[in-house]
Protein backbone atom coordinates (compact mmCIF):
# COMPACT_ATOMS: atom_id res chain seq x y z
CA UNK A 1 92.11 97.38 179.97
CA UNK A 2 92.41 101.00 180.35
CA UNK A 3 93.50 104.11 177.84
CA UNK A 4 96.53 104.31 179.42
CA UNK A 5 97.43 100.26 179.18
CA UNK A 6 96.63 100.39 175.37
CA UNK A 7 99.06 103.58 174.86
CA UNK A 8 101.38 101.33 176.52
CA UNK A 9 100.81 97.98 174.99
CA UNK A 10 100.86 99.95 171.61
CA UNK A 11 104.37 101.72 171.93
CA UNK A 12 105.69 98.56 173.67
CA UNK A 13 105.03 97.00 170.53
CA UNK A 14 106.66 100.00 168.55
CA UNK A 15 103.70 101.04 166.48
CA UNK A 16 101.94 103.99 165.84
CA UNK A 17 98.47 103.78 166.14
CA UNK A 18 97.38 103.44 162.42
CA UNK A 19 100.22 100.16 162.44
CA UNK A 20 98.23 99.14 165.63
CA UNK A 21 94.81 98.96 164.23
CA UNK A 22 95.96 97.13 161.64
CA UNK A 23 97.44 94.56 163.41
CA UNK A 24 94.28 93.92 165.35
CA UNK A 25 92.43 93.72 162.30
CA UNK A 26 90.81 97.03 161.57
CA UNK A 27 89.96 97.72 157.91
CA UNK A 28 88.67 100.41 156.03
CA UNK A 29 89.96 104.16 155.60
CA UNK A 30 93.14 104.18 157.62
CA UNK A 31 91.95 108.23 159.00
CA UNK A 32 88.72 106.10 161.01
CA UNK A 33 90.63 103.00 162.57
CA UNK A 34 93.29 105.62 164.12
CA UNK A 35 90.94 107.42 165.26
CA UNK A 36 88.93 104.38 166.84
CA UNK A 37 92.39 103.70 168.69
CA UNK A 38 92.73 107.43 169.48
CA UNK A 39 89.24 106.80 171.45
CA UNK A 40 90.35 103.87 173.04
CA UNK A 41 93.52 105.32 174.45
CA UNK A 42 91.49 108.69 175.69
CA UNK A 43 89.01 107.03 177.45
CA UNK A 44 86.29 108.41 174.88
CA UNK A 45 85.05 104.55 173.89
CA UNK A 46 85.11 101.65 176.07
CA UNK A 47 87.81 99.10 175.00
CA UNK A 48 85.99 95.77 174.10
CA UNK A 49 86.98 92.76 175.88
CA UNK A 50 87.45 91.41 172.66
CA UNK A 51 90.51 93.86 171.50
CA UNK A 52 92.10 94.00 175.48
CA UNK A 53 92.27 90.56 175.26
CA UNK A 54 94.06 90.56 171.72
CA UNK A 55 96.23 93.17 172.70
CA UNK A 56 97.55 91.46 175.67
CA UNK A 57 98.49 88.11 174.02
CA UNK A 58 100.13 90.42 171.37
CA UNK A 59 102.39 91.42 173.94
CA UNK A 60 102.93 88.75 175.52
CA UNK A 61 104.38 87.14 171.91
CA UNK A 62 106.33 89.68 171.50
CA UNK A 63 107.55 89.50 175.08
CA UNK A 64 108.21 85.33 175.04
CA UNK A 65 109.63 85.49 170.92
CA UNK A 66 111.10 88.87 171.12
CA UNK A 67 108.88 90.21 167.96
CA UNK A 68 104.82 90.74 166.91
CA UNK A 69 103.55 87.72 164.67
CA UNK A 70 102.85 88.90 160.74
CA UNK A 71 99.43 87.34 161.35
CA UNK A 72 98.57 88.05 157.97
CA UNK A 73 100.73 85.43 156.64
CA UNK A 74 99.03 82.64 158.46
CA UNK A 75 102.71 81.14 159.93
CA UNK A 76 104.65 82.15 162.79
CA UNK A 77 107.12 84.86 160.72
CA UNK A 78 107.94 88.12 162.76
CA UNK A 79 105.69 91.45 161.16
CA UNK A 80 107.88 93.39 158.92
CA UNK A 81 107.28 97.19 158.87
CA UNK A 82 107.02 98.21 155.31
CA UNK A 83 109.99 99.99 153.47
CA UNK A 84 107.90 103.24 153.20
CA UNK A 85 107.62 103.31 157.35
CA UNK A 86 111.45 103.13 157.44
C-alpha cells in the first residue's frame, strides 16, 4: 500500500487522521499516532503489511455494509463519531 492509497482509504472512510489511527488501534497521546499516519501517507515510514492489510478490509466493510464496524464494541454495530466531532 502506498501514501497515496492510505490518504485515500482514510477519507473514503470519512476520518481524519487522528479518527483513523484510532480505528486501527493506535493508543497513546493522540499528537504521536497522527503523526505516525501523517508518515505513512508522506511516504516518510514504510506502511506495515500488517496496517495495509487492516486498512483494506476496513474498506471493503464499509464498501459491502455501507458503514466502518465500532470494533471496540466487540459486535457488528456501525462506529459512531462522537458528539464533540459533530
Amino acid at each position: 500500500m502506498t501514501g497515496a492509497e492510505m490518504i485515500e482509504a482514510r477519507l473514503a472512510l470519512g476520518m481524519g487522521r487522528r479518527e483513523f489511527a484510532e480505528l486501527l488501534g493506535y493508543t497513546g497521546d493522540p499528537q504521536n499516532y497522527y503523526k505516525t499516519v501523517e508518515r505513512y501517507e508522506t511516504g516518510r515510514r514504510e506502511i506495515p503489511p500488517t496496517i495495509a492489510r487492516l486498512v483494506l478490509m476496513l474498506v471493503w466493510f464499509k464498501s459491502d455494509f455501507g458503514y466502518v464496524p465500532n470494533l471496540d464494541a466487540g459486535e457488528r454495530l456501525p462506529a459512531e463519531q462522537p458528539e464533540i466531532f459533530s
